[in-house]
Protein backbone atom coordinates (compact mmCIF):
# COMPACT_ATOMS: atom_id res chain seq x y z
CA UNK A 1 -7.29 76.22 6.83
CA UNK A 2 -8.29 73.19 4.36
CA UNK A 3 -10.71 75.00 2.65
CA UNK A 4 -8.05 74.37 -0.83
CA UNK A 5 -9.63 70.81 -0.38
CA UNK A 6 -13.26 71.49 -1.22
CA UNK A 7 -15.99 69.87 1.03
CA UNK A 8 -15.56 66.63 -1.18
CA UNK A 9 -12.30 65.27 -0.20
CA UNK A 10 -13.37 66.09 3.69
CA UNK A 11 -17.04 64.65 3.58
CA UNK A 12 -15.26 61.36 2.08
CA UNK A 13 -12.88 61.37 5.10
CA UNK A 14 -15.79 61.68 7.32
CA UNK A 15 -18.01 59.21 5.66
CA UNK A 16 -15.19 56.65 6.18
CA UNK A 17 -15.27 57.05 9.56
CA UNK A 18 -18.80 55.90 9.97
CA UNK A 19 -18.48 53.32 6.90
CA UNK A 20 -14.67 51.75 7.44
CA UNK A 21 -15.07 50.06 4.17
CA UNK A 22 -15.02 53.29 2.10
CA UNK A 23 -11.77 54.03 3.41
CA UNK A 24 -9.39 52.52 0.88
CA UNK A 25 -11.37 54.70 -1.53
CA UNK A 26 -10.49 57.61 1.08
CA UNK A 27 -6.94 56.93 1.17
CA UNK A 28 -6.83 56.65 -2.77
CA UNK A 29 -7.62 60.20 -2.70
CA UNK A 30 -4.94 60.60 0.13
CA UNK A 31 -2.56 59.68 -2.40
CA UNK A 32 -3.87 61.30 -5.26
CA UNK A 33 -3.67 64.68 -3.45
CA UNK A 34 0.41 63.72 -2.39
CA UNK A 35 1.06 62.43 -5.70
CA UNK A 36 1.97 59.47 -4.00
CA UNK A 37 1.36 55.29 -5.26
CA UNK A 38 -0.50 54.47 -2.08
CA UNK A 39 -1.65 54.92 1.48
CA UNK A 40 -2.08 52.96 3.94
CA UNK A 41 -4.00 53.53 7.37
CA UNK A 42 -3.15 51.22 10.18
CA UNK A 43 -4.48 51.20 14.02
CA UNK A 44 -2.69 49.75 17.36
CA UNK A 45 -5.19 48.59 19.76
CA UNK A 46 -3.89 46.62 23.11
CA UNK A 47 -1.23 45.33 21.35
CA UNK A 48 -2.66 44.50 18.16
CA UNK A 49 -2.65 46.16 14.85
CA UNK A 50 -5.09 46.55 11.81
CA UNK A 51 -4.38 47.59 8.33
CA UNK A 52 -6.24 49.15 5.23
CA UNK A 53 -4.48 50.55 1.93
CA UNK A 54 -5.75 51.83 -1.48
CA UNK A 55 -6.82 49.84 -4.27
CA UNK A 56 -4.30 49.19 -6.37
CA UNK A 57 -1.08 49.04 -3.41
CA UNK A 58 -2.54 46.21 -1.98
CA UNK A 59 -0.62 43.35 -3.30
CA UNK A 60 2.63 45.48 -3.18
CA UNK A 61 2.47 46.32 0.70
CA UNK A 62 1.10 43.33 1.89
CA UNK A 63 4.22 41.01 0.69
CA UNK A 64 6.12 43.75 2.72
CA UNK A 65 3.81 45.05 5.77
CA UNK A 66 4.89 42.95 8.03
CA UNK A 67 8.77 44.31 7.68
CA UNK A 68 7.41 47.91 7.04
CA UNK A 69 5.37 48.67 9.53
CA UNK A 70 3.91 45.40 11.98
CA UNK A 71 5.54 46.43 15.28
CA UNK A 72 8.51 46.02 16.41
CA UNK A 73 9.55 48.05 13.19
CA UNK A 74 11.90 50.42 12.41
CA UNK A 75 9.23 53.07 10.75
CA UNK A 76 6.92 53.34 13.56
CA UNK A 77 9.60 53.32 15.95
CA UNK A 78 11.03 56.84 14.91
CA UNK A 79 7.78 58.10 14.05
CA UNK A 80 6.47 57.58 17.11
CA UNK A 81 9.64 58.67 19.22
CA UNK A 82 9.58 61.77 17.04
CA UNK A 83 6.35 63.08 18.75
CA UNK A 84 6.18 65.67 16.13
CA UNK A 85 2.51 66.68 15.66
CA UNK A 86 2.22 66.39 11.52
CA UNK A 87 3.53 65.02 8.93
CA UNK A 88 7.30 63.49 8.77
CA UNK A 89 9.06 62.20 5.55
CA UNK A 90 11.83 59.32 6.00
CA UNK A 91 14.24 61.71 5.28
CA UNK A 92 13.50 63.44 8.33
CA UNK A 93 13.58 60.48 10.55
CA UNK A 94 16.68 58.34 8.59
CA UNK A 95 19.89 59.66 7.85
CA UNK A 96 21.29 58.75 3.95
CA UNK A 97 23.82 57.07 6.39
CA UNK A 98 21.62 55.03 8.06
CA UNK A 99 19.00 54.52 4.90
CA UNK A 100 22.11 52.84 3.48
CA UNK A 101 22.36 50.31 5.89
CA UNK A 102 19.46 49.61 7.42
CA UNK A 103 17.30 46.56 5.75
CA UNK A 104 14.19 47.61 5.53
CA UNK A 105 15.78 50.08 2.89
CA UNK A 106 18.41 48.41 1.47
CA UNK A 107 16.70 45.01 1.30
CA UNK A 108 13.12 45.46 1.12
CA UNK A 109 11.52 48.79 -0.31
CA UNK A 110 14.71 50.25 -2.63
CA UNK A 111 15.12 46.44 -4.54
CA UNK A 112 11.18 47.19 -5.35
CA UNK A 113 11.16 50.75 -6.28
CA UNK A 114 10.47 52.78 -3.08
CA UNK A 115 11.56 54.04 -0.43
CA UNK A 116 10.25 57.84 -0.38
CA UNK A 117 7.34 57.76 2.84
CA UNK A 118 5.30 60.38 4.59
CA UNK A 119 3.48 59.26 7.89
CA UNK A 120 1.79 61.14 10.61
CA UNK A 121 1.19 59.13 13.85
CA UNK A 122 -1.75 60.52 16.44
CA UNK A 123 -1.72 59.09 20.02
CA UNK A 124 -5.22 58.82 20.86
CA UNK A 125 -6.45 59.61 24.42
CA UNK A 126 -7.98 56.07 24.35
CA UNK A 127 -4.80 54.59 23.95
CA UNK A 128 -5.10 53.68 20.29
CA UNK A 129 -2.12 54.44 18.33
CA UNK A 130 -3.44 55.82 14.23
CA UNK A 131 -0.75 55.82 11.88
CA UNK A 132 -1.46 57.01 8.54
CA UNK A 133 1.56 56.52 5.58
CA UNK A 134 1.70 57.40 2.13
CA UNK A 135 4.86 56.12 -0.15
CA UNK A 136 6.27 57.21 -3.30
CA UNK A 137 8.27 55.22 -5.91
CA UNK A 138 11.61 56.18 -5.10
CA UNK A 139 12.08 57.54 -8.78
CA UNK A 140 10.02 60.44 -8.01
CA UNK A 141 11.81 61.16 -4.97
CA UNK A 142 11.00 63.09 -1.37
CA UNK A 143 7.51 64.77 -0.64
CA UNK A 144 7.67 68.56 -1.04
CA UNK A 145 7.11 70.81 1.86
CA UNK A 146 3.87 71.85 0.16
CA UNK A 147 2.24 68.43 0.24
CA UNK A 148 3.64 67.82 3.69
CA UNK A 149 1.65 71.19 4.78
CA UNK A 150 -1.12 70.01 2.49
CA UNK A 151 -1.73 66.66 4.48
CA UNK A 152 -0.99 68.64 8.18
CA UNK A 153 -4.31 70.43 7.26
CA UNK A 154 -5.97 67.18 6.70
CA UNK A 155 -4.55 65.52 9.76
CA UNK A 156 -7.35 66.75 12.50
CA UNK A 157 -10.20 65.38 10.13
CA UNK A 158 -8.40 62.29 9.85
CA UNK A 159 -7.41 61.74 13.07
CA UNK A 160 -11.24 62.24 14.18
CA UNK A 161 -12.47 59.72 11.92
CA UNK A 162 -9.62 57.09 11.65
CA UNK A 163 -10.55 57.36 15.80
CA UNK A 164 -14.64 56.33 14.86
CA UNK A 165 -13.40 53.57 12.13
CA UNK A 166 -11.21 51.94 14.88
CA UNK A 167 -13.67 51.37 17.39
CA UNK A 168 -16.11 50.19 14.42
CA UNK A 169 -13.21 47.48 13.51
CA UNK A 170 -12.65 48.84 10.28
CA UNK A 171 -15.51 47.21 8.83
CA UNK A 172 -19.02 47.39 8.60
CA UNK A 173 -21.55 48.01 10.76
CA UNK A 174 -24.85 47.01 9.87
CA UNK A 175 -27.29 49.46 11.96
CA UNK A 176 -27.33 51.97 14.81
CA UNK A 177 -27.65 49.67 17.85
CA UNK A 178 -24.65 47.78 16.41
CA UNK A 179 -22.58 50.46 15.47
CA UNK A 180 -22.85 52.11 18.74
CA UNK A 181 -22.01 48.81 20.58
CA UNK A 182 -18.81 48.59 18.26
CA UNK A 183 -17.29 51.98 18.80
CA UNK A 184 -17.04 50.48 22.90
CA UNK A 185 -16.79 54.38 23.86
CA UNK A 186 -19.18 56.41 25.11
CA UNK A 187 -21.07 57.95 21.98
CA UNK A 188 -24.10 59.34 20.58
CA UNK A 189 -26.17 60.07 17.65
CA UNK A 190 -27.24 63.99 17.17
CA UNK A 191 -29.88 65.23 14.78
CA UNK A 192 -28.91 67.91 12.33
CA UNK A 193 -29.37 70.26 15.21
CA UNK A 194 -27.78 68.53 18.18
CA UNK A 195 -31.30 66.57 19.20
CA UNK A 196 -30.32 63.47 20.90
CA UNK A 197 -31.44 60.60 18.76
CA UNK A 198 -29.84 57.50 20.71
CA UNK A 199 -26.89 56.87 22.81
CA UNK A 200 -25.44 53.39 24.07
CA UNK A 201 -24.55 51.82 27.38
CA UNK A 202 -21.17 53.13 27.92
CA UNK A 203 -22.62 57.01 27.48
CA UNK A 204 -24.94 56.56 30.53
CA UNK A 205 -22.39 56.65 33.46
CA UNK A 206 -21.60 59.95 32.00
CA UNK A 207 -24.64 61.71 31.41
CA UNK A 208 -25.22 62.86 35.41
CA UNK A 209 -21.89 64.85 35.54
CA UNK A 210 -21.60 65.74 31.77
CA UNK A 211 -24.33 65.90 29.58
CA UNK A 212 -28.04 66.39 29.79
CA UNK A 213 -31.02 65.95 26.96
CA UNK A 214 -32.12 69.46 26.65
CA UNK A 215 -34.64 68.52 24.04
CA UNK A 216 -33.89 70.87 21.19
CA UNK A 217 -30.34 69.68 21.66
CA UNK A 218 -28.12 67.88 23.33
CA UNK A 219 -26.00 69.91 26.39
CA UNK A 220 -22.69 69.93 28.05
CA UNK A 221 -23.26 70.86 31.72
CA UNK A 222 -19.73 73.07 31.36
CA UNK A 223 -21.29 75.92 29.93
CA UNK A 224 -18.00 77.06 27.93
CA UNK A 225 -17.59 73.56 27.02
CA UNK A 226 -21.31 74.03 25.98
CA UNK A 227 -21.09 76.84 23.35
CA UNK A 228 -18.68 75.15 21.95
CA UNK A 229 -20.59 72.77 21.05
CA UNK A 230 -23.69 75.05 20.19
CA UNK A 231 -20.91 76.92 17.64
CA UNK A 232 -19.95 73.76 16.37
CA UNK A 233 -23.22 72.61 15.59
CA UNK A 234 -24.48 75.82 13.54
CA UNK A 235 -21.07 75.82 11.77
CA UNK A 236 -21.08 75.38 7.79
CA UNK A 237 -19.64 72.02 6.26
CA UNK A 238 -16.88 70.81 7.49
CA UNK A 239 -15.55 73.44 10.14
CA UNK A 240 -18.11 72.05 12.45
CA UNK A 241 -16.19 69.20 13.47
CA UNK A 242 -14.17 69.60 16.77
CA UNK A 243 -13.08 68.49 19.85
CA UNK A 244 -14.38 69.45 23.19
CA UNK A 245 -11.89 69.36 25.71
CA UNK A 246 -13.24 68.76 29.71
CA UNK A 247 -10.73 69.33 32.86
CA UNK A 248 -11.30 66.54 35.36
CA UNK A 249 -13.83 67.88 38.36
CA UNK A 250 -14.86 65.79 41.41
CA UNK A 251 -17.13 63.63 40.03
CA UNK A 252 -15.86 62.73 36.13
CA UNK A 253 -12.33 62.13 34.49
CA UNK A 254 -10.81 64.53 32.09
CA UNK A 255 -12.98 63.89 29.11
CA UNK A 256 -12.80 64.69 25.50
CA UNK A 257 -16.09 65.34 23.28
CA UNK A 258 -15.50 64.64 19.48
CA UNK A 259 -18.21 65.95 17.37
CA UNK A 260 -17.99 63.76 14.12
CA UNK A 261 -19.87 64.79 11.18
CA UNK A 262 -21.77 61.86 9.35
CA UNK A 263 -21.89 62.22 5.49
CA UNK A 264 -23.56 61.03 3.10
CA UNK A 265 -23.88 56.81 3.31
CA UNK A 266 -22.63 57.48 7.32
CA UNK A 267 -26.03 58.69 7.54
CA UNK A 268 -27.43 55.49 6.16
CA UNK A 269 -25.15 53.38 8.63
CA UNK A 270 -26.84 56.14 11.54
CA UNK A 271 -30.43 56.30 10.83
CA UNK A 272 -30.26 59.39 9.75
CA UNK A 273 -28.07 60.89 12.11
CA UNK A 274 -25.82 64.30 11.53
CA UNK A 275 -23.42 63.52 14.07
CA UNK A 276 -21.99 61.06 15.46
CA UNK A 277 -20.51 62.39 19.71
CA UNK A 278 -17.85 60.24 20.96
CA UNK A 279 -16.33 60.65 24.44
CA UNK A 280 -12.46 59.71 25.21
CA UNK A 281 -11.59 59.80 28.64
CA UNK A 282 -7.79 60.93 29.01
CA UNK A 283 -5.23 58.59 29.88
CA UNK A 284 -2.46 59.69 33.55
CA UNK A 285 -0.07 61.31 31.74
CA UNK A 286 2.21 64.08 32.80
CA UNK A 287 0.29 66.22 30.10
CA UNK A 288 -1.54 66.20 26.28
CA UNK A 289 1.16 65.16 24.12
CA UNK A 290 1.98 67.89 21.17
CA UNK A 291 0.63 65.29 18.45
CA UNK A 292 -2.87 65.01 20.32
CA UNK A 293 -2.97 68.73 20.73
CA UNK A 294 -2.73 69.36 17.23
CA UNK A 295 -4.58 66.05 15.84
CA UNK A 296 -7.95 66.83 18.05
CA UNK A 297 -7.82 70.65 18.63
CA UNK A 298 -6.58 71.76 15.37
CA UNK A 299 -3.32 73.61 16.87
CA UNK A 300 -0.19 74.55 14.77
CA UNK A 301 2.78 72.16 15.50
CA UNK A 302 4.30 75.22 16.65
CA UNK A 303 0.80 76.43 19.04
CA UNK A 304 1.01 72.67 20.51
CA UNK A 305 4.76 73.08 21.27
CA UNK A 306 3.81 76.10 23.14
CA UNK A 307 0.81 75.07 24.69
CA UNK A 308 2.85 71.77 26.13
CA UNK A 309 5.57 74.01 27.60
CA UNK A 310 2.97 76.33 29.32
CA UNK A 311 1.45 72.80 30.88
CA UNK A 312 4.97 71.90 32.45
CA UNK A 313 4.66 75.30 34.12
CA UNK A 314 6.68 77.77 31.80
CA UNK A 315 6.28 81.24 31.36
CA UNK A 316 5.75 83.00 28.07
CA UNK A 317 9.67 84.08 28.52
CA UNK A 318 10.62 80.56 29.06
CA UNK A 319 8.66 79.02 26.44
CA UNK A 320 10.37 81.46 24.35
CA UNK A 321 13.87 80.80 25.16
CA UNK A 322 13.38 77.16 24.98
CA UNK A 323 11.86 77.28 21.38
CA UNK A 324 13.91 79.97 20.13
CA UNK A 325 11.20 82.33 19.00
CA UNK A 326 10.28 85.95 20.15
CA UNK A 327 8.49 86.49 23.26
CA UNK A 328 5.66 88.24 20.29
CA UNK A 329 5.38 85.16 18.78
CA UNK A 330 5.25 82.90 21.57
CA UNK A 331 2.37 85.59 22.59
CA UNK A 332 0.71 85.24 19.46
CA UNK A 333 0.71 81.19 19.58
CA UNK A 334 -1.29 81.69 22.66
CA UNK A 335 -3.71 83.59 21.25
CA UNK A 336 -4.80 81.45 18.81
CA UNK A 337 -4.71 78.45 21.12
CA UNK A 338 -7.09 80.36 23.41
CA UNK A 339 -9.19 80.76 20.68
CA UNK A 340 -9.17 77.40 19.17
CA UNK A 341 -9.61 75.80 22.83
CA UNK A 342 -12.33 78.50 24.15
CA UNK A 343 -11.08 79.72 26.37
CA UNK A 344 -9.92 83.53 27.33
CA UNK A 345 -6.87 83.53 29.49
CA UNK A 346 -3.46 81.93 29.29
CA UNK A 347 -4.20 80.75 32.88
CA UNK A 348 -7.48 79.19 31.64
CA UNK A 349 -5.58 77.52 28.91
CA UNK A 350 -2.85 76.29 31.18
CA UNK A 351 -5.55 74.50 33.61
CA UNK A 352 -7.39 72.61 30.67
CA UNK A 353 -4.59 71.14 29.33
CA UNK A 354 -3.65 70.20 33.17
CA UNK A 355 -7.13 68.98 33.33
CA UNK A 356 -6.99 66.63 30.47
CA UNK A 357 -4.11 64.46 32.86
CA UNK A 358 -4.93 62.49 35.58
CA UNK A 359 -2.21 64.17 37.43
CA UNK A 360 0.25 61.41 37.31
CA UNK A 361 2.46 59.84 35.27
CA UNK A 362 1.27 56.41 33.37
CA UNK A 363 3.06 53.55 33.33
CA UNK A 364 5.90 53.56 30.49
CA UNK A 365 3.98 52.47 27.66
CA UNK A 366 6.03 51.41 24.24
CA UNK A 367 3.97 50.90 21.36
CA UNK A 368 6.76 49.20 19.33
CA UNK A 369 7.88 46.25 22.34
CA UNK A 370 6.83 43.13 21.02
């Protein structure tokens, strides 16, 4: 699906996971590729919020983040409310009504020449909150639908390693026993063909119900969940990267595995390492949100819409009247999220997703309250 990137664009993204400081050069080439002045990457954590940009936008969005995008904030509020799992331009959120009126507009990014934004925000299992912007001067006006459908591509890589540079602080970490400790999730470091090479202290509570050191490689006691991962692994380049989802069983949560490729100075940063496995543990929610189906499973918007509805207990002829689509193409959405999610039936597909809840529903939890 991103193969229009070459590996070089991808690699980068996944070396700035493991080494946060290379990510302003990362999100330089985010705006290169959407013709765009800047981007900016910025991470919610328990109510606090951390910020990189590209060289070069620095001094212009820092006199302005904190009316942009510091919550509470108008941006992020309709981004985030819009659940939409990709890409979404201001014109899609904002009215030319309400772009007329409201401040941050008329008072803050027009009087400095912009005003024309494309974000994507991914609500991480974890509970982190990734939000990942790229503005325009206003002169050169709205993102095409082409470089929207451009960055969707790019959003599963992104939100994979924007998850890894988070836990590492977005900075530096100076070697493996540190870096581990940083991430604070459960996570290990896999040789080029799965061999465990070190784990920290947060991985061990899991290891009895969900993994096991098989020597040659590191295994999943699920065995579908398993050759997923042994598919991952002998994958070329970048299409080896993916997320493992795990139903909840008597004795572990609903867990997801991310397998993280390390590139080039990520290695450094990892002794060596190829990959980098980091476990997320689901937070109660009545089901995966749309945006974390696509972000960490690689799903269509359109295959997560459908794959949501079939969670709430939907048929295929339900699903299909409610989205306004063909029973066909409801049926052929399903398809390809069996395929992308391993598994072979639509009732298989329907009991993973339920699987990644905790089967109730969390407290109401607003991102943008102050």
């Amino acid at each position: 699906m991103d193969d229009s990137f070459g590996h070089d664009l991808i690699d980068l993204i996944y070396e700035s996971g493991a080494v946060p400081r290379l990510w302003p050069e990362t999100l330089a080439a985010l705006a290169r590729e959407a013709d765009a002045a800047g981007a900016i990457l910025l991470t919610y954590r328990g109510g606090r919020a951390s910020w990189l940009c590209s060289p070069g936008f620095h001094a212009a969005i820092e006199a302005h983040l904190s009316t942009h995008w510091a919550l509470p904030a108008v941006r992020p509020k309709r981004l985030l409310a819009a659940t939409h799992a990709g890409f979404l331009r201001d014109e899609d959120l904002f009215s030319p009504e309400e772009m007329a009126t409201e401040p941050l507009f008329r008072d803050h990014l027009w009087p400095h020449g912009f005003g024309c934004g494309l974000a994507t925000a991914v609500d991480m299992p974890t509970g982190d909150i990734l939000i990942l912007h790229v503005e325009r001067p206003l002169a050169r006006g709205p993102f095409e639908p082409e470089v929207v459908a451009r960055l969707d591509a790019l959003r599963p890589h992104l939100a994979r390693a924007a998850l890894l540079a988070a836990r590492l602080g977005l900075e530096h970490a100076g070697a493996t026993a540190e870096a581990l400790a940083l991430i604070g999730l459960p996570a290990a470091v896999l040789g080029e063909t799965g061999r465990l090479l070190r784990s920290n202290a947060p991985l061990k509570p899991l290891t009895a119900s969900l993994l096991r050191d098989g020597g040659d490689r590191l295994r999943i006691l699920d065995r579908a969940a398993d050759d997923m991962l042994a598919h991952a692994l002998a994958a070329p380049g970048h299409h080896a990267a993916r997320s493992i989802p795990l139903p909840r069983t008597e004795r572990r949560p609903p867990t997801v595995l991310h397998l993280i490729p390390l590139r080039r100075t990520g290695r450094d940063v990892f002794e060596d390492g190829s990959w980098i496995l980091v476990a997320t543990v689901a937070e109660a929610r009545p089901g995966p949100e749309t945006s974390l189906l696509s972000a960490l499973f690689d799903l269509t918007p359109a295959e997560a819409r459908v794959a949501r509805l079939l969670t709430e207990g939907m048929t295929t002829e339900q699903a299909a009247a409610r989205l306004g689509l063909s029973r066909e193409t409801v049926r052929t959405h399903i398809k390809a999220a069996l395929a992308k999610l391993g598994v072979g039936r639509q009732a298989d597909l329907v009991r993973l997703l339920h699987g990644l809840t905790l089967g109730g529903v969390a407290p109401e939890r607003d991102p943008t309250a102050s």
